[in-house]
Protein backbone atom coordinates (compact mmCIF):
# COMPACT_ATOMS: atom_id res chain seq x y z
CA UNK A 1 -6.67 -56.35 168.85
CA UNK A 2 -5.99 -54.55 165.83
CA UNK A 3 -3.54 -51.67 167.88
CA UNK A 4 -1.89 -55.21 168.57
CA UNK A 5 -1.50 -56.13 165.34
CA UNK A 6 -0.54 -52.97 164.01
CA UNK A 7 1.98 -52.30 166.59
CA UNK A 8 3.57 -55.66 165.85
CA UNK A 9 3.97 -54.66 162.30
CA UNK A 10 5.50 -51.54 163.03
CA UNK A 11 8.03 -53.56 165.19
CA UNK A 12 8.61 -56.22 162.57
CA UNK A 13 9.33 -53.18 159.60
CA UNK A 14 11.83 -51.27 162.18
CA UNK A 15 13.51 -54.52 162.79
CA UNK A 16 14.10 -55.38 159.22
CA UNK A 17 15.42 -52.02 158.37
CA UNK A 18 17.59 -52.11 161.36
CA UNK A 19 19.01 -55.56 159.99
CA UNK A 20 19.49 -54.08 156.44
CA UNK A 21 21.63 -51.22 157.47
CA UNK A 22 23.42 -53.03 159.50
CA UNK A 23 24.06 -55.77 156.39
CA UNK A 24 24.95 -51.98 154.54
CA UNK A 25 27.46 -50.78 157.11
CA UNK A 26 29.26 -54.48 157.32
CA UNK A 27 29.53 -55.08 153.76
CA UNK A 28 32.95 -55.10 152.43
CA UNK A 29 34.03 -51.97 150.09
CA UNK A 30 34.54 -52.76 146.44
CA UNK A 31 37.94 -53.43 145.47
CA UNK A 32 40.18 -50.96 143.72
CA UNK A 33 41.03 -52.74 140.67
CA UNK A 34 39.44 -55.97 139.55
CA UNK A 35 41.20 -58.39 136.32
CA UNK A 36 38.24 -60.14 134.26
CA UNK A 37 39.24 -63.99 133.46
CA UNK A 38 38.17 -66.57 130.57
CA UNK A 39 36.25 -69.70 131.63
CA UNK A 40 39.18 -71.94 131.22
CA UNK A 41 40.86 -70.57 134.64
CA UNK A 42 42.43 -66.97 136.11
CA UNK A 43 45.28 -67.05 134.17
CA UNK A 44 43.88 -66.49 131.04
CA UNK A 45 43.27 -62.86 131.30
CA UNK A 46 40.16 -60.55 129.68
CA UNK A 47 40.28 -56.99 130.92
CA UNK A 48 41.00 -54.99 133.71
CA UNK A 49 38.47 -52.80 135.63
CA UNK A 50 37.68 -50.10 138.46
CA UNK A 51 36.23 -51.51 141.33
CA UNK A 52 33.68 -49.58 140.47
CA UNK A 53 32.95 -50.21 137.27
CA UNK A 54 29.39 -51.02 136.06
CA UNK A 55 29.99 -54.26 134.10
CA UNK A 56 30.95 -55.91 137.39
CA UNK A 57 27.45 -56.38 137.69
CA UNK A 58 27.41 -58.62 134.61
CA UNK A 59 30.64 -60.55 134.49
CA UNK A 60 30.77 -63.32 137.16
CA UNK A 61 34.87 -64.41 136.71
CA UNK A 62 36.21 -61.35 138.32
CA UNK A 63 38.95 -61.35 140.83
CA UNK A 64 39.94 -58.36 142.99
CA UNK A 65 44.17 -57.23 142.23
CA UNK A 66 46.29 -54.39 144.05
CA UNK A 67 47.24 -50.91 141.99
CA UNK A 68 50.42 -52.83 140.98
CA UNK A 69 49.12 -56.11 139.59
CA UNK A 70 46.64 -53.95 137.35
CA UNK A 71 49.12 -51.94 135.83
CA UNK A 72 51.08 -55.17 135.47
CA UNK A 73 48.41 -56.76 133.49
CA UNK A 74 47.64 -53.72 131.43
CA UNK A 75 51.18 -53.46 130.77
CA UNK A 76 51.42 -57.13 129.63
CA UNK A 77 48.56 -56.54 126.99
CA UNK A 78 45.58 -57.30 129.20
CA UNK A 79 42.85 -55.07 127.88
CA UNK A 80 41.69 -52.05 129.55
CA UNK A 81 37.79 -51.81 130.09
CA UNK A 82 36.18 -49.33 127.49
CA UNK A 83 33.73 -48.51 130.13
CA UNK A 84 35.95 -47.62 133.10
CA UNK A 85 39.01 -46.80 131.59
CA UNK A 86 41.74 -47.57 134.42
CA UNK A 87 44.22 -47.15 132.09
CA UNK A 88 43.56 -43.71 132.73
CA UNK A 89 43.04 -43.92 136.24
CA UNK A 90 46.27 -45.82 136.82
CA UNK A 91 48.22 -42.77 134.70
CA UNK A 92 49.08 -45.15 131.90
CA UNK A 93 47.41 -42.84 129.61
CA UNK A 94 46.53 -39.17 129.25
């Protein structure tokens, strides 16, 4: 009874970590650049980021831009993220 029991748990645990690395393989890579927005709607811009950058943990009004609408918006006077610095990534800056 207890092999039984045991076996099915083994079962169970391979199952779920088949199902989590196949969540892992499907999951969409980050975008390259993200813009940060205000509450009152996406045109009212914040900052622009990596897609890779940390505080897009945190911020929850992100939305994913090409190479070309980031350098727009940094161009335009969006802010740059002090964290990720794509101004430097883009080649805006040295």
């Amino acid at each position: 009874m207890w092999v039984g029991l045991i076996d099915q748990a083994i079962a169970d645990l391979k199952r779920r970590e088949a199902e989590r690395e196949e969540g892992q393989r499907r999951r969409p890579p980050p975008p390259e650049w993200t813009i940060e927005h205000a509450l009152g709607g996406p045109h009212l811009l914040i900052a622009v980021h990596t897609g890779d950058c940390w505080l897009l943990h945190h911020a929850k009004r992100m939305r994913a831009v090409d190479r070309d609408t980031a350098r727009q918006a940094l161009a335009d006077g969006v802010e740059a993220c002090g964290f990720c610095r794509p101004d430097t990534a883009l080649g805006m800056i040295d």
